[in-house]
N, C-alpha and C. Protein backbone atom coordinates (compact mmCIF):
# COMPACT_ATOMS: atom_id res chain seq x y z
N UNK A 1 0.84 -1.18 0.00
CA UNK A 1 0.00 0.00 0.00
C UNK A 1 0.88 1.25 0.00
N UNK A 2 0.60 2.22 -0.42
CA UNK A 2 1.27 3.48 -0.82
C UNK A 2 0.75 4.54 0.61
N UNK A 3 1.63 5.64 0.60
CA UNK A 3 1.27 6.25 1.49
C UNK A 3 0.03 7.15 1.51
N UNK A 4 -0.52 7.98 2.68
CA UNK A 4 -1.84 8.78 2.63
C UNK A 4 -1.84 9.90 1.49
N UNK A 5 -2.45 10.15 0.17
CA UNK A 5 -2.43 11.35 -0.18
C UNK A 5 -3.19 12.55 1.06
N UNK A 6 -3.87 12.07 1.57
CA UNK A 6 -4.70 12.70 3.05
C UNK A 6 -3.52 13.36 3.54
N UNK A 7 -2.74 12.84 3.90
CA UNK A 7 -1.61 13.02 5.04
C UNK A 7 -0.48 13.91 4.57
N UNK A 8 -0.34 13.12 2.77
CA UNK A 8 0.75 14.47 2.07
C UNK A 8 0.33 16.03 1.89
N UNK A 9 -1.33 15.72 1.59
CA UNK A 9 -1.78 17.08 1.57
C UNK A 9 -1.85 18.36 2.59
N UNK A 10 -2.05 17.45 3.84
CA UNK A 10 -1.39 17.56 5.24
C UNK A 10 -0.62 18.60 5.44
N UNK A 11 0.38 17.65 4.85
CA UNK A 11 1.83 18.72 5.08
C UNK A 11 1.97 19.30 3.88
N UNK A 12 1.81 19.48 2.88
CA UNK A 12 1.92 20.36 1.81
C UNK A 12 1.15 22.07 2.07
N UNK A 13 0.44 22.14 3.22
CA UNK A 13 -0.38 23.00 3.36
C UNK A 13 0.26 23.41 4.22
N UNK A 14 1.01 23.36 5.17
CA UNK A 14 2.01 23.66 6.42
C UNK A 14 3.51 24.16 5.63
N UNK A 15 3.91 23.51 4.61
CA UNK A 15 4.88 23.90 3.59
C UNK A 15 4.66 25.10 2.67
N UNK A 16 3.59 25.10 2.66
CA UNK A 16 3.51 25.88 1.37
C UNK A 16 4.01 27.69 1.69
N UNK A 17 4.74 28.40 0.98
CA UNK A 17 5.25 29.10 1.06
C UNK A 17 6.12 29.81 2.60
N UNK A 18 6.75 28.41 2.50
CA UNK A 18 8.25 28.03 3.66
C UNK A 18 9.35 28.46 2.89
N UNK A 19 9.16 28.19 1.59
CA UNK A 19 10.75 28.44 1.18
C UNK A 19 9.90 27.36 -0.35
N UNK A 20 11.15 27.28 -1.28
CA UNK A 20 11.71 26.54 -2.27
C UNK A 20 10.99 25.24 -2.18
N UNK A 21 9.96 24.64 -2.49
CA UNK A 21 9.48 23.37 -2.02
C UNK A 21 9.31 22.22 -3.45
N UNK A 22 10.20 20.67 -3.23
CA UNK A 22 10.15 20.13 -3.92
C UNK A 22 9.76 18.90 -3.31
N UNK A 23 8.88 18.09 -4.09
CA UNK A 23 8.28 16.73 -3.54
C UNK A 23 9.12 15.34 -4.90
N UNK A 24 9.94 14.15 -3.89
CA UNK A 24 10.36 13.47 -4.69
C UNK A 24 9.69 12.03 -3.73
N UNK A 25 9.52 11.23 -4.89
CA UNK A 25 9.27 10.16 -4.48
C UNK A 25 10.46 8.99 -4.14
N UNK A 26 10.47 8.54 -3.07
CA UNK A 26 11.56 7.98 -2.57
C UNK A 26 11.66 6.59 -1.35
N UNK A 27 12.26 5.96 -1.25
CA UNK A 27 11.62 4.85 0.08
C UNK A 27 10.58 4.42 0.32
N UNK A 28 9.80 4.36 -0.67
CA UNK A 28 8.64 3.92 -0.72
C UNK A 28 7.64 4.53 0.18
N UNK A 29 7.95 6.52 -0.31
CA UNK A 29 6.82 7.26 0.14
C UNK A 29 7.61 8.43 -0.59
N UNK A 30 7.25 9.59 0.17
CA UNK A 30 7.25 10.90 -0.33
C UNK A 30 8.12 11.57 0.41
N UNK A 31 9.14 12.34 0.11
CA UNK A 31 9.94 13.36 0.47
C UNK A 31 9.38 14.59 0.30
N UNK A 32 9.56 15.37 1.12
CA UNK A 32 10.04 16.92 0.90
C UNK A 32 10.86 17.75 1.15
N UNK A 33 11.48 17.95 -0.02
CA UNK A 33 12.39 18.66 -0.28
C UNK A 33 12.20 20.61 0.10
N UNK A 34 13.21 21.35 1.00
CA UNK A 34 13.13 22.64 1.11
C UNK A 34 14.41 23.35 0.71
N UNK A 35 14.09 24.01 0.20
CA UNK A 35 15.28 24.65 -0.67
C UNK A 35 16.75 24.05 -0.76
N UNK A 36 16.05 22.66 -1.34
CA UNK A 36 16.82 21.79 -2.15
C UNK A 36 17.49 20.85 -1.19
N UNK A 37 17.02 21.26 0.45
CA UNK A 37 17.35 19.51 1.17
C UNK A 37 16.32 18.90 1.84
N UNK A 38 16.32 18.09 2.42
CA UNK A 38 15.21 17.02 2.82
C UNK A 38 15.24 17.45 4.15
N UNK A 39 13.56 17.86 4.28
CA UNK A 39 13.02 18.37 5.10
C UNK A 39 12.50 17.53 6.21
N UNK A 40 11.17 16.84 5.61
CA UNK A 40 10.44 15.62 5.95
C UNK A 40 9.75 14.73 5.06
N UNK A 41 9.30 13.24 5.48
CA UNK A 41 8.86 12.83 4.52
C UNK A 41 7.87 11.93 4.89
N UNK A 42 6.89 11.03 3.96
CA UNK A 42 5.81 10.48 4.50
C UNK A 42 6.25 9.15 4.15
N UNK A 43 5.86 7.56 4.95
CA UNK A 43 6.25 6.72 4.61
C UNK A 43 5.12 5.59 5.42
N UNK A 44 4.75 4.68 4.77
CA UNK A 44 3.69 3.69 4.65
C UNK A 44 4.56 2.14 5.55
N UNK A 45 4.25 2.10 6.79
CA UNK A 45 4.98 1.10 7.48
C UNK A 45 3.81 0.01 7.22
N UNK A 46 4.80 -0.75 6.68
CA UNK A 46 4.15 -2.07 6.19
C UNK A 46 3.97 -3.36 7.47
N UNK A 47 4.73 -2.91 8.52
CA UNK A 47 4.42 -3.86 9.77
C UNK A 47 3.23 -3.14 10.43
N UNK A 48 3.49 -2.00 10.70
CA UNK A 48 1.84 -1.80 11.86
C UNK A 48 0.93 -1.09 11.00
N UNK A 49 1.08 -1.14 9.35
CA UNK A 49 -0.20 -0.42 8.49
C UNK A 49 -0.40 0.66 8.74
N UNK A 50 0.13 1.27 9.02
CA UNK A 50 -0.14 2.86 9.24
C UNK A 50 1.03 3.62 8.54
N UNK A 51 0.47 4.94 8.39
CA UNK A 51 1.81 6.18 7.63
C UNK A 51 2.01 6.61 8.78
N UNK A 52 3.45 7.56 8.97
CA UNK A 52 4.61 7.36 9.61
C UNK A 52 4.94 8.79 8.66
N UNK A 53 5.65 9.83 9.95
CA UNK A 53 6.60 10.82 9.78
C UNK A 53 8.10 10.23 9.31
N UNK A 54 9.07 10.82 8.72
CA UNK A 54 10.12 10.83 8.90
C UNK A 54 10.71 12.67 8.69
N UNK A 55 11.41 12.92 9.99
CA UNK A 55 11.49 14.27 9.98
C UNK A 55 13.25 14.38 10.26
N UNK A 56 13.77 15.32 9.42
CA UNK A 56 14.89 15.46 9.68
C UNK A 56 15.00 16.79 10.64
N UNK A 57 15.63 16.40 12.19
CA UNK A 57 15.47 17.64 13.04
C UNK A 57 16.95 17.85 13.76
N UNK A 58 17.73 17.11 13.14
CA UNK A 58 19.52 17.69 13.28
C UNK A 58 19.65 16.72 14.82
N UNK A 59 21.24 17.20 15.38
CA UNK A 59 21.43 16.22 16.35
C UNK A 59 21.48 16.90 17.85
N UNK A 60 20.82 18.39 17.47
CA UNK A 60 21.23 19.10 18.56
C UNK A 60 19.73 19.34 19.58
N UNK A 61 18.58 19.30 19.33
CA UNK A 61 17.33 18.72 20.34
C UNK A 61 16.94 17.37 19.83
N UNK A 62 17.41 16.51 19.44
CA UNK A 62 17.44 15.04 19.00
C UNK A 62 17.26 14.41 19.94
N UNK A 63 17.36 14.11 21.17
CA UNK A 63 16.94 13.54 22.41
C UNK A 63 16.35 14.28 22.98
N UNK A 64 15.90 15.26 23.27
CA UNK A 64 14.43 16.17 23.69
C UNK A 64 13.47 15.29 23.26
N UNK A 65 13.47 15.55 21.56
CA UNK A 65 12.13 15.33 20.99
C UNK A 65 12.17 13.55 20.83
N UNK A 66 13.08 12.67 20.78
CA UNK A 66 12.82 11.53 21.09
C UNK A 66 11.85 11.08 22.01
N UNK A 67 11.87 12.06 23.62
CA UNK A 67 10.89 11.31 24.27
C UNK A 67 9.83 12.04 23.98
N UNK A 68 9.04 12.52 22.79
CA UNK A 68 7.73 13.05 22.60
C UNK A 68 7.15 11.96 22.38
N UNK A 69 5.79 12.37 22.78
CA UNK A 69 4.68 11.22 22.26
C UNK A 69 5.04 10.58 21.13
N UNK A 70 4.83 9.64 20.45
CA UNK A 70 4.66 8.94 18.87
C UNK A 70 6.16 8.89 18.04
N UNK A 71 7.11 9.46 18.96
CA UNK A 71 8.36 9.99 18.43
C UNK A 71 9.33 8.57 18.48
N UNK A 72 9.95 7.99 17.46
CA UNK A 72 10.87 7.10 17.72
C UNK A 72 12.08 7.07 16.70
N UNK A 73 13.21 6.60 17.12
CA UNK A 73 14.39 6.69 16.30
C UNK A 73 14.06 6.43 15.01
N UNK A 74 14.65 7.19 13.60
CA UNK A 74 14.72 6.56 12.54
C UNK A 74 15.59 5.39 12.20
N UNK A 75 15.11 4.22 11.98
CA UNK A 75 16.03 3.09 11.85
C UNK A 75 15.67 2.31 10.80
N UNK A 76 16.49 2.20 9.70
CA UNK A 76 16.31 1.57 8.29
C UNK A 76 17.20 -0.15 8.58
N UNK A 77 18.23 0.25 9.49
CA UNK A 77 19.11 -0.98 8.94
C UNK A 77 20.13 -1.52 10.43
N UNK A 78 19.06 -1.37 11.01
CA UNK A 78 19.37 -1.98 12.42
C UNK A 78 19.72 -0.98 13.34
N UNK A 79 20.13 0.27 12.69
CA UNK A 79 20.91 1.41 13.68
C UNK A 79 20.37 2.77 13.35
N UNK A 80 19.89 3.12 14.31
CA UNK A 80 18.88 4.44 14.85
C UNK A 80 19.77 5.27 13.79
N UNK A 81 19.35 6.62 13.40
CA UNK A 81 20.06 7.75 12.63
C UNK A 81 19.95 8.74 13.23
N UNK A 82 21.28 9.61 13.67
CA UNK A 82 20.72 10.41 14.87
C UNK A 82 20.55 11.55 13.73
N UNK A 83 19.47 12.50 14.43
CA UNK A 83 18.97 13.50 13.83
C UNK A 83 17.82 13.63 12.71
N UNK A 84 17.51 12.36 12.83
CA UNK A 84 16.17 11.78 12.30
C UNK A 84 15.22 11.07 13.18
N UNK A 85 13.69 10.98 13.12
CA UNK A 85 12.95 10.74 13.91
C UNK A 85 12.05 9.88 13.10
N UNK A 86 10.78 8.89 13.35
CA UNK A 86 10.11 8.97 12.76
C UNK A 86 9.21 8.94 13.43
N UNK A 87 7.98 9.18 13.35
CA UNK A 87 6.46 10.19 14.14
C UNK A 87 5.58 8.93 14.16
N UNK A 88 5.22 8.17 14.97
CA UNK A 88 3.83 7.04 14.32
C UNK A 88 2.26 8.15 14.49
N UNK A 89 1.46 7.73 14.26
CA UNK A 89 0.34 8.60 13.78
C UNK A 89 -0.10 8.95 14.96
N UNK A 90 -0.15 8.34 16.41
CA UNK A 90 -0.50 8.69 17.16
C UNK A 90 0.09 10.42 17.54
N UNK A 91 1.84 10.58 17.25
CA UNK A 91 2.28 11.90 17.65
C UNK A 91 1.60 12.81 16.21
N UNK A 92 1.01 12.79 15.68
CA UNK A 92 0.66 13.68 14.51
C UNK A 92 -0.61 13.93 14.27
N UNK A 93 -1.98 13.01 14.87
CA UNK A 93 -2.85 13.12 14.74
C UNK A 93 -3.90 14.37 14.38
N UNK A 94 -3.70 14.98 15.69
CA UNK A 94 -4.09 16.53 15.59
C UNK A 94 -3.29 17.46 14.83
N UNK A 95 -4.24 18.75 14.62
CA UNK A 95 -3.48 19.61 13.46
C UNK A 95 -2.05 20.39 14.17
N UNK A 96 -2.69 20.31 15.58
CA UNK A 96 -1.70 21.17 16.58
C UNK A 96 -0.35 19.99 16.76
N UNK A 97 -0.62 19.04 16.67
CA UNK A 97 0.53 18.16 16.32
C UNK A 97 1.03 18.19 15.53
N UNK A 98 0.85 18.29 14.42
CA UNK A 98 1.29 18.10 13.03
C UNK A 98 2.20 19.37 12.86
N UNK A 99 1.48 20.44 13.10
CA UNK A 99 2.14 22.12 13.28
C UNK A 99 3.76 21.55 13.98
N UNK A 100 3.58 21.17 15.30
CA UNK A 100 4.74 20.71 15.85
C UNK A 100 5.64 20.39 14.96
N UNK A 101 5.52 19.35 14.40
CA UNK A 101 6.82 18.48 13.75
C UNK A 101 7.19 19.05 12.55
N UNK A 102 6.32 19.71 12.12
CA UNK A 102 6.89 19.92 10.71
C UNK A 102 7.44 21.39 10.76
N UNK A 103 7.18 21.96 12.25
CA UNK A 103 7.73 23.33 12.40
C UNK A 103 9.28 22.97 12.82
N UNK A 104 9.08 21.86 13.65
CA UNK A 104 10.84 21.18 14.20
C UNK A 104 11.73 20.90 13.32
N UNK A 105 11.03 20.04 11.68
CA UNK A 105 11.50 20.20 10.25
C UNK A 105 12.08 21.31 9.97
N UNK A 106 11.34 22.12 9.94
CA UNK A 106 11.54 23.62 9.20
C UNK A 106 12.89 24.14 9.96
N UNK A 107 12.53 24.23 11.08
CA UNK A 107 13.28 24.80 12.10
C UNK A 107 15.28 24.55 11.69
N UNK A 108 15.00 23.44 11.71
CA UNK A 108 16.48 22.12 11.04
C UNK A 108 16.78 22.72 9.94
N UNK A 109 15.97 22.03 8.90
CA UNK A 109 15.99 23.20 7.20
C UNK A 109 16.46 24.08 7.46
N UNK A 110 16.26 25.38 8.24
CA UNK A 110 16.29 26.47 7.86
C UNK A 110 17.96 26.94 8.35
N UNK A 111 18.39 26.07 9.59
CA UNK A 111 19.64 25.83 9.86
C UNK A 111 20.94 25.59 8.88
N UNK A 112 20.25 24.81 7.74
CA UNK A 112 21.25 23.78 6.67
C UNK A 112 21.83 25.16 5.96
N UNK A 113 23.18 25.31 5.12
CA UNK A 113 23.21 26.22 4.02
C UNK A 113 22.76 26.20 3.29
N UNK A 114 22.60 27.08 2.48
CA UNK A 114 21.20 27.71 1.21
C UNK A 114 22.34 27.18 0.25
């Protein structure tokens, strides 16, 4: 199953005039791209059926926001990635949630060089 268009539209509406915004398809979901680096992205977990944040939020409140609600290490290949998170739906549900993470995104982004 592919990820939520619900959920991309989501965040495309929280993005939209942030900056430079490019959407690539990737890992078997959706990236977004902000002025040309990877911001956050949406991804379809095939063990608990549900879509799933992946937010890039750097390594410097990276254990803050670990212990947030729904918040858990990004881990592709046995070993956590620090400065990546990924969100299960429970931390994103609400809009006031969603605002959260993708402002913690931005926040990172806006850190990176142009």
């Amino acid at each position: 199953m592919a990820y939520s268009e619900y959920l991309a539209d989501r965040v495309r509406i929280r993005l939209k005039g942030k900056g430079e915004l490019e959407e690539k398809k990737m890992m078997g979901g959706l990236t977004f791209m902000m002025n040309g680096k990877m911001c956050l992205g949406i991804m379809f977990d095939k063990k608990s059926e549900e879509d799933r944040l992946m937010l890039r939020v750097g390594k410097l409140n990276y254990e803050a926001l670990l212990n947030l609600p729904g918040s858990k290490p990004m881990d592709f290949t046995g070993k956590p990635i620090r400065g990546f998170l990924f969100i299960e739906p429970d931390g994103f549900d609400t809009e006031n949630d969603l605002d959260f993470w993708v402002e913690k995104a931005l926040e990172f982004n806006r850190l990176l060089n142009p």
